[in-house]
Protein backbone atom coordinates (compact mmCIF):
# COMPACT_ATOMS: atom_id res chain seq x y z
CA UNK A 1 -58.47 20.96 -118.61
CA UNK A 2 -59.64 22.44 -121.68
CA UNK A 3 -60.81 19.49 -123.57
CA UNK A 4 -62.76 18.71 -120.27
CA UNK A 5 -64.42 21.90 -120.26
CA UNK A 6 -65.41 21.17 -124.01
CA UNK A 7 -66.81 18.31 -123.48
CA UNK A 8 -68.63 19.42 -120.32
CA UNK A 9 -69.97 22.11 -122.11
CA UNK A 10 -70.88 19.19 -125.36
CA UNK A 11 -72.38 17.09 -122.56
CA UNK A 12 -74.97 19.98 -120.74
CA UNK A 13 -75.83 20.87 -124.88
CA UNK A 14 -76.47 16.96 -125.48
CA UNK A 15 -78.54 16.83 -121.97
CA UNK A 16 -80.53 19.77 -121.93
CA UNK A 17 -81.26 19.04 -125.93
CA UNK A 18 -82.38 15.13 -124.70
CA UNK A 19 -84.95 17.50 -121.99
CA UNK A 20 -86.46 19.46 -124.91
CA UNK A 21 -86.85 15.98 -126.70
CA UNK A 22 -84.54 17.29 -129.42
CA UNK A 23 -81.46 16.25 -130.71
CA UNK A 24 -78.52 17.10 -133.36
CA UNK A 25 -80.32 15.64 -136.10
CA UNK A 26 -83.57 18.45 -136.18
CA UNK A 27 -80.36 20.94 -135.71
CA UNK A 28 -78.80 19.39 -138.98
CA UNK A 29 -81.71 19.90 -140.88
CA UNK A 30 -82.52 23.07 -140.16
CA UNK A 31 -78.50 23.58 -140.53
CA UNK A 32 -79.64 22.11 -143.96
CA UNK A 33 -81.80 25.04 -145.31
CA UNK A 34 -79.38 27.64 -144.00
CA UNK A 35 -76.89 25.62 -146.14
CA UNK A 36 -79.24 25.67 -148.69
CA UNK A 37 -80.43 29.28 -148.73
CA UNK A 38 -76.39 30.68 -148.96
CA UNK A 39 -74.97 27.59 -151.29
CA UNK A 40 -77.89 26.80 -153.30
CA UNK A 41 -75.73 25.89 -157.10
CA UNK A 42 -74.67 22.52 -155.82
CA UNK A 43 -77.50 20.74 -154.94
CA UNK A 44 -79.69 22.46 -158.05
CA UNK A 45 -77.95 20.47 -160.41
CA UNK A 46 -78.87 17.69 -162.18
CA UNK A 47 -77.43 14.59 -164.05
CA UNK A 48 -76.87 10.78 -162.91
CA UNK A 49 -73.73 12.08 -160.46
CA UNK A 50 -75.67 15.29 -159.44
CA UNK A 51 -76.59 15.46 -155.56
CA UNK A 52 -80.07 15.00 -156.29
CA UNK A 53 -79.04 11.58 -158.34
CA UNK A 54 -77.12 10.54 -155.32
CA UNK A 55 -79.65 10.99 -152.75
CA UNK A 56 -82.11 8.82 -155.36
CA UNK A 57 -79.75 6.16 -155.18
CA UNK A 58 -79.30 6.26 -151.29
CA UNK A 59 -83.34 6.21 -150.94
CA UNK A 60 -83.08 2.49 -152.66
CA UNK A 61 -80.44 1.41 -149.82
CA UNK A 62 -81.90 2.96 -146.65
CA UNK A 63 -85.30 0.51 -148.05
CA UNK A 64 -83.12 -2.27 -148.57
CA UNK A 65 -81.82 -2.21 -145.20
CA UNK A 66 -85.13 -1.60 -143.63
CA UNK A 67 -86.52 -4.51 -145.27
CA UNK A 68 -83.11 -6.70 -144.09
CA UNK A 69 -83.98 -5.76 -140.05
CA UNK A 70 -87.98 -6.40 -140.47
CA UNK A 71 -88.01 -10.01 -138.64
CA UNK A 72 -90.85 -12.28 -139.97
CA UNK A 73 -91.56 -13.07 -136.64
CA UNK A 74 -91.97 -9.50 -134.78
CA UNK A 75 -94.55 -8.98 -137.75
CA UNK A 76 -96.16 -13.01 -136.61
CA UNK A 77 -96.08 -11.32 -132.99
CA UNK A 78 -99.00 -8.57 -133.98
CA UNK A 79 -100.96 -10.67 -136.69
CA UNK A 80 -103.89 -11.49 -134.14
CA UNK A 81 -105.01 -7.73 -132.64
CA UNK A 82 -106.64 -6.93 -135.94
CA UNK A 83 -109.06 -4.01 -133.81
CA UNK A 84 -105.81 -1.97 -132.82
CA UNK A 85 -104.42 -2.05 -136.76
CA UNK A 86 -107.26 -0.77 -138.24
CA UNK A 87 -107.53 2.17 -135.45
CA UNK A 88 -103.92 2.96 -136.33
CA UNK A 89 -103.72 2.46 -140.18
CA UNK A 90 -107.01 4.38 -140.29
CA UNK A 91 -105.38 6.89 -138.38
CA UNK A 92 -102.89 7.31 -140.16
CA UNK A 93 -104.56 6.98 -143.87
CA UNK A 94 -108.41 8.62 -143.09
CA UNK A 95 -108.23 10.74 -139.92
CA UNK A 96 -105.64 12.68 -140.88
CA UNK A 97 -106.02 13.87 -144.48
CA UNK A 98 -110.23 14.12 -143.56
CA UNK A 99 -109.29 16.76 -140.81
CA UNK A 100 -106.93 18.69 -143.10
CA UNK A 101 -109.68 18.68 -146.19
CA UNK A 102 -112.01 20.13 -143.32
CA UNK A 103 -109.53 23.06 -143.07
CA UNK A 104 -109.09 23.56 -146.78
CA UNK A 105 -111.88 26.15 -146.43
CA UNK A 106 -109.45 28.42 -144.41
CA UNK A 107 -106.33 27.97 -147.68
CA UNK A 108 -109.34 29.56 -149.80
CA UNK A 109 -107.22 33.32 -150.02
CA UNK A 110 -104.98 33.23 -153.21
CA UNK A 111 -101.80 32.19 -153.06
CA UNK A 112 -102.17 29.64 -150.11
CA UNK A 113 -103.16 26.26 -152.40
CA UNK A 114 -99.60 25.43 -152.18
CA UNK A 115 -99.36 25.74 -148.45
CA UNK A 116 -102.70 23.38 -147.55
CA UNK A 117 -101.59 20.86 -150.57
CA UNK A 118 -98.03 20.97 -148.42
CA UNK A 119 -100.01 20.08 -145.18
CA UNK A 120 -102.09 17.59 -146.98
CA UNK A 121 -99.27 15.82 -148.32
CA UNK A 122 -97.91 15.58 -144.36
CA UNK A 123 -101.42 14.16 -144.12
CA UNK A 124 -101.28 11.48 -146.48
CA UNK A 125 -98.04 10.26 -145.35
CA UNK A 126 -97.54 6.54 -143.40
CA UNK A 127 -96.26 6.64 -139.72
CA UNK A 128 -92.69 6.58 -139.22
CA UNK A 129 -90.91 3.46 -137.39
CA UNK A 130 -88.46 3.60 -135.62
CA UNK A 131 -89.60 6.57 -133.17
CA UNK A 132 -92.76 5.48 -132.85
CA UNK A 133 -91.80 2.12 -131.04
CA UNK A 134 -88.99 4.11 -128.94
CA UNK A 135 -92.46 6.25 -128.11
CA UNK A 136 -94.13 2.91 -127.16
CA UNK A 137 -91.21 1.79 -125.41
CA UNK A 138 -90.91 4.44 -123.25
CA UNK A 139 -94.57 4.87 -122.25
CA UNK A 140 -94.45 0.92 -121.74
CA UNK A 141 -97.06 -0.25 -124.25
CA UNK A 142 -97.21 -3.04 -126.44
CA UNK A 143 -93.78 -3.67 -128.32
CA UNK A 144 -95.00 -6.10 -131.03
CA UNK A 145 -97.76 -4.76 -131.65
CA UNK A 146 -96.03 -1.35 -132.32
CA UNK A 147 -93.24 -2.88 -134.50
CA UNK A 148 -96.01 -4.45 -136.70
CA UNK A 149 -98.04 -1.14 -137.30
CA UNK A 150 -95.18 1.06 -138.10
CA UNK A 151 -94.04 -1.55 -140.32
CA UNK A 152 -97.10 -2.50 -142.10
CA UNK A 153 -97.87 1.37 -142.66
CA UNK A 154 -94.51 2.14 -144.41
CA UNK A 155 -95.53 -0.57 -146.70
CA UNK A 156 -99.12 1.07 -147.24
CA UNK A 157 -97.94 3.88 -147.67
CA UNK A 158 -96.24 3.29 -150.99
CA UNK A 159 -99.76 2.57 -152.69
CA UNK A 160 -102.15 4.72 -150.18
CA UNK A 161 -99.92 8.24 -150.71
CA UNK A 162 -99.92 8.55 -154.31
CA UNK A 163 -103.75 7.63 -154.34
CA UNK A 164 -104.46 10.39 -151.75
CA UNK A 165 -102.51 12.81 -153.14
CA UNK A 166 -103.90 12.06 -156.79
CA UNK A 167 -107.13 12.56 -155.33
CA UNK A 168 -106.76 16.27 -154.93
CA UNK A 169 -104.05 16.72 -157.55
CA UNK A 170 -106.89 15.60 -159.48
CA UNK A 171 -109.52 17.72 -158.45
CA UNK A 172 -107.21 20.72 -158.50
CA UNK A 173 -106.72 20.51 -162.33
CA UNK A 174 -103.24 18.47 -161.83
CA UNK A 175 -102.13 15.82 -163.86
CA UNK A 176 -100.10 13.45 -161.85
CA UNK A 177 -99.16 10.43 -164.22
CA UNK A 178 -100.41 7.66 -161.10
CA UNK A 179 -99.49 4.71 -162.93
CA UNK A 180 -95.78 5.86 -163.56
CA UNK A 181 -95.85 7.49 -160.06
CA UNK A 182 -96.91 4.14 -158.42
CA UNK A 183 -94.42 2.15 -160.87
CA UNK A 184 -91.36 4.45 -160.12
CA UNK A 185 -92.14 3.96 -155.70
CA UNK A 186 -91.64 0.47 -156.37
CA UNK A 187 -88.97 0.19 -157.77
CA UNK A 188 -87.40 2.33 -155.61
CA UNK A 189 -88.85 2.02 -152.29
CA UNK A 190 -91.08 -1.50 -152.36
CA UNK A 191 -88.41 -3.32 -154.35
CA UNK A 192 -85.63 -3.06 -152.39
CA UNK A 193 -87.63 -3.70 -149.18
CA UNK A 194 -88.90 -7.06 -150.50
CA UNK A 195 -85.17 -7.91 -151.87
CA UNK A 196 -83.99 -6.57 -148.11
CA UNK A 197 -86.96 -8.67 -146.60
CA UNK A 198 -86.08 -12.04 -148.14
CA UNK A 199 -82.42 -11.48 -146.99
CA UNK A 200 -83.41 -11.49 -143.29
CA UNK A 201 -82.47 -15.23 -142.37
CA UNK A 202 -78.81 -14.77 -144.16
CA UNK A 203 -78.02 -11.46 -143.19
CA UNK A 204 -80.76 -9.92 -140.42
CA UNK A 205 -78.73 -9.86 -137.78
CA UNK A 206 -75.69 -8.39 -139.51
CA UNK A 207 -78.43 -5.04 -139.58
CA UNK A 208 -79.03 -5.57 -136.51
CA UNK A 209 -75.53 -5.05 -134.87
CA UNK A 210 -74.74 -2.37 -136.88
CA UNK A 211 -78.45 -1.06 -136.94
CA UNK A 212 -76.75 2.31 -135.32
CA UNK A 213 -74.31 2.55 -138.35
CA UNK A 214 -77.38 1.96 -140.66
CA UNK A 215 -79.64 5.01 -138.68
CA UNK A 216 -76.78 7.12 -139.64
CA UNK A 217 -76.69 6.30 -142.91
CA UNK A 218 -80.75 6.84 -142.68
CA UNK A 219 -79.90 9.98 -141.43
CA UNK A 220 -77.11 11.17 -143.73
CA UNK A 221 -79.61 10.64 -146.98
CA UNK A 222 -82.47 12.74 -145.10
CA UNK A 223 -80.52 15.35 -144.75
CA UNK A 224 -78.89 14.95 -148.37
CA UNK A 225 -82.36 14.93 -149.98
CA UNK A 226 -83.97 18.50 -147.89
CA UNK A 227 -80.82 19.87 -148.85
CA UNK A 228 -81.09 19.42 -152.54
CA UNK A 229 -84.85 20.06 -152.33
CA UNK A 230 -84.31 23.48 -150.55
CA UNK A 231 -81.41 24.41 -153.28
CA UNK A 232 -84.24 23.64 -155.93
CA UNK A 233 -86.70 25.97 -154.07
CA UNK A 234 -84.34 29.02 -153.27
CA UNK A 235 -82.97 28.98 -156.81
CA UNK A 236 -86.69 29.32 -157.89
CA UNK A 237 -87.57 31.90 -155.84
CA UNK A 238 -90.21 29.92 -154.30
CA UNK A 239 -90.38 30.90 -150.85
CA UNK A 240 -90.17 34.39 -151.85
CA UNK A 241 -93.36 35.35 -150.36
CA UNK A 242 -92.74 33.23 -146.55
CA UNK A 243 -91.97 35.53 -144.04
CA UNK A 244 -90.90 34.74 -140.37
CA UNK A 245 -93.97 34.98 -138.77
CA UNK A 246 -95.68 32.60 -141.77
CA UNK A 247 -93.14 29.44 -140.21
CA UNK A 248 -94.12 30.08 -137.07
CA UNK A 249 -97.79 30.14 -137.18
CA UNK A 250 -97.07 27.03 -139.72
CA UNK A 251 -95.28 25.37 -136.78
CA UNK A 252 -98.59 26.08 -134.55
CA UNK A 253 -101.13 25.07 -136.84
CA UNK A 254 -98.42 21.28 -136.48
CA UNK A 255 -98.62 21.38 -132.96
CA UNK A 256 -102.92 21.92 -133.31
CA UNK A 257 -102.60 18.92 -135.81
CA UNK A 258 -101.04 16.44 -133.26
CA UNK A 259 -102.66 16.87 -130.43
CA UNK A 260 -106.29 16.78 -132.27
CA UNK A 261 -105.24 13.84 -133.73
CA UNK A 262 -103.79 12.33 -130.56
CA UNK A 263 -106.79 13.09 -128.67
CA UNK A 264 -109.66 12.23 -131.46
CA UNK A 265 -107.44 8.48 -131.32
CA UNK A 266 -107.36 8.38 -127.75
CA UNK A 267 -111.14 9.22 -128.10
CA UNK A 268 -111.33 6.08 -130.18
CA UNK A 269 -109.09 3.81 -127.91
CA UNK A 270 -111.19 4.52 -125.49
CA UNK A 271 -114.67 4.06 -126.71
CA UNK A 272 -113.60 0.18 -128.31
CA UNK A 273 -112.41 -0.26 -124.59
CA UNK A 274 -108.71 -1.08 -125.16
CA UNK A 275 -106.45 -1.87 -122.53
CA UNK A 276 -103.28 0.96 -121.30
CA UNK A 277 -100.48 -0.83 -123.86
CA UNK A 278 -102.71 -1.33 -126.99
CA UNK A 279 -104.19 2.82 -126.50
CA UNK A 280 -100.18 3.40 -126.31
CA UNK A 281 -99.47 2.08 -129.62
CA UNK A 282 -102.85 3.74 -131.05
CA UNK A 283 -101.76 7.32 -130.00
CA UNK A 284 -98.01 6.78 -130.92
CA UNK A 285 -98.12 4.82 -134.15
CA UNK A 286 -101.63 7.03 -135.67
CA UNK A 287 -100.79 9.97 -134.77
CA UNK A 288 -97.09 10.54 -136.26
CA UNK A 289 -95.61 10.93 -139.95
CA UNK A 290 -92.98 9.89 -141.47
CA UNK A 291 -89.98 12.17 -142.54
CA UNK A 292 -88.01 9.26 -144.56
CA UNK A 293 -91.18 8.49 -146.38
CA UNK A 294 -92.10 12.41 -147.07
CA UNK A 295 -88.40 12.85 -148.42
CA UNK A 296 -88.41 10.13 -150.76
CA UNK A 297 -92.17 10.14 -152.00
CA UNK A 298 -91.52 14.16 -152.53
CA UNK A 299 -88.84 13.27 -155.26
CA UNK A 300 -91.43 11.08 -156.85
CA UNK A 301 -94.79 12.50 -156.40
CA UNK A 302 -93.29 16.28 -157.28
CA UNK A 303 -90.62 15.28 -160.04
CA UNK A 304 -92.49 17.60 -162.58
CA UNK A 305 -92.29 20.85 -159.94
CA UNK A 306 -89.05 20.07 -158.13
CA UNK A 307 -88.50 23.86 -157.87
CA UNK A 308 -91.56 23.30 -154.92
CA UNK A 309 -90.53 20.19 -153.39
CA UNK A 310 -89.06 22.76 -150.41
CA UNK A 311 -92.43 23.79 -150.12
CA UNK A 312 -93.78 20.84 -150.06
CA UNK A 313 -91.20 19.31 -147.19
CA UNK A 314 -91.54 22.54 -144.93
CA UNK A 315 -94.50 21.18 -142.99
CA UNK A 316 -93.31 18.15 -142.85
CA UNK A 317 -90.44 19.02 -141.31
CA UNK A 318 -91.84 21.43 -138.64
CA UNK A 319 -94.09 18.40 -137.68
CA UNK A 320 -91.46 16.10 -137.10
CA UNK A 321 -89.58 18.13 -134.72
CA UNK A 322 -92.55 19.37 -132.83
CA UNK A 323 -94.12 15.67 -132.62
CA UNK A 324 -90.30 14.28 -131.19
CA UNK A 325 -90.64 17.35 -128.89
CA UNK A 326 -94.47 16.51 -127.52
CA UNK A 327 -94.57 12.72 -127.81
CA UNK A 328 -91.11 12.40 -126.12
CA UNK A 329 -92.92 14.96 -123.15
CA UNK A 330 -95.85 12.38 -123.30
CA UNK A 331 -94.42 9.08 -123.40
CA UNK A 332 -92.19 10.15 -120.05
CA UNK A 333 -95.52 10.79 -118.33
CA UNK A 334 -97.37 7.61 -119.20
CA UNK A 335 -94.22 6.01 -118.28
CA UNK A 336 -94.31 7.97 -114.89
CA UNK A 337 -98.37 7.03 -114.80
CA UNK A 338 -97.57 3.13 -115.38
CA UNK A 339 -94.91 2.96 -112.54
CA UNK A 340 -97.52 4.68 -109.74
């Protein structure tokens, strides 16, 4: 009788959690920082068997196993709707880090350049996959098309990032080495997609069946990598000067970013006269980020200052909660819309 109560109790967590659009994973990382904040020493180290070493390696195999489940034909499928990828890469690439330069004027106060370069980094980021076509899925838009977009923008995003971001490094006095930058992303995120990629035919649909294994795995790294970036920021005293009421007008300011975004594209959708499933993958695929990408291109893009990678990953994180939370709440009424 007890176990059953447990496991009620597990089950009305795990339900009203699904409501929210939540689920354990945005516990665990948050879970992650506590962790981080009280046990900081082991995930500061460093060395080739260090944490931080460990969740470099594991960056190289979640790629690799991306590339092994990306089909050659679900990326055929979208080739021919050329209007709807340029809405979304641009999106993703141009609408987003030209909105947050038009805020930089309100980062002017000292002390807050390392906040807006944390929100333009979000900016500069590639969509994320795999919950963008759920998003589609669930709102009932177009599949392929989706699959192709998310894809095709991970890709991008290895080159268009570190050119953004140098940009205003750049112009800010930094001196981010873009060659070795770009050189060092693909090796370890372009590389092993490619090798993954070309192993499709012999072992795609080995991915495929365990594909739930494989998003654990995903998972597990994620959560390895904020971790050791957090230990690296709370052993440098970096977020010394955050106070509560800083994260949660940080985790506003997210929720402002989406929807402007989400609207300005549905703007667009709607003035080039797309039909209901190709605006559906517009809104879903432009107007998210990716956390896998942010992770691993924080290691690279930061590795001079990894004391404020934490910094740098804050943001990031906020927005990918509060974008499962409001495109989840979204999708379901689109979905609700399409069946009327």
């Amino acid at each position: 009788m007890e176990d059953a109560g447990k496991k009620g109790i597990a089950g009305r967590f795990s339900a009203a959690l699904k409501k929210t659009g939540l689920d354990a994973f945005v516990l665990l990382l948050v879970l992650m920082i506590v962790l981080a904040k009280l046990w900081p020493a082991p995930g500061a180290g460093d060395g080739p068997y260090s944490l931080q070493a460990i969740a470099g390696y594991g960056v190289s195999l979640i790629f690799f196993f991306y590339g092994l489940r990306l089909h050659p034909a679900k990326l055929k499928a979208g080739l021919a709707n050329w209007k709807l990828h340029v809405v979304v890469q641009l999106s993703t690439f141009i609408l987003f880090p030209v909105v947050i330069l038009g805020a930089r004027g309100l980062f002017m106060q000292p002390g807050t350049e390392l906040t807006w370069l944390s929100v333009y980094f979000l900016a500069a980021l590639p969509s994320t996959v795999s919950s963008s076509v759920v998003m589609v899925s669930i709102a009932e838009g177009n599949i392929p098309a989706a699959i192709f977009n998310a894809s095709i923008s991970s890709l991008l995003g290895v080159f268009i990032t570190p050119l953004l971001m140098a940009l205003v490094t750049t112009t800010s006095g930094g001196d981010m080495d873009l060659g070795g930058v770009m050189l060092k992303l693909c090796l370890q995120v372009l590389l092993p997609v490619v090798l993954g990629f070309l192993l499709n035919k012999r072992f795609g649909a080995f991915a495929e069946k365990h594909k739930t294994r494989l998003r654990q795995m995903d998972q597990s790294v994620i959560l390895l990598i904020v971790y050791t970036a957090f230990c690296e920021s709370f052993e440098n005293g970096v977020f010394a000067g955050f106070k509560a009421l800083d994260i949660v007008l940080m985790g506003a300011a997210m929720i402002v970013l989406f929807l402007v975004a989400f609207f300005l594209i549905t703007f667009i959708c709607n003035l080039l006269g797309f039909n209901r499933e190709d605006r559906v993958v517009a809104v879903f695929c432009g107007s998210k980020k990716s956390l896998i990408h942010g992770t691993v291109m924080s290691k690279v893009l930061f590795a001079h200052t990894p004391d404020v990678i934490g910094v740098m990953l804050l943001p990031l994180m906020l927005y990918h909660a509060l974008q499962i939370i409001l495109a989840s709440a979204i999708a379901q009424r689109m979905s609700r819309n399409a069946a009327r």
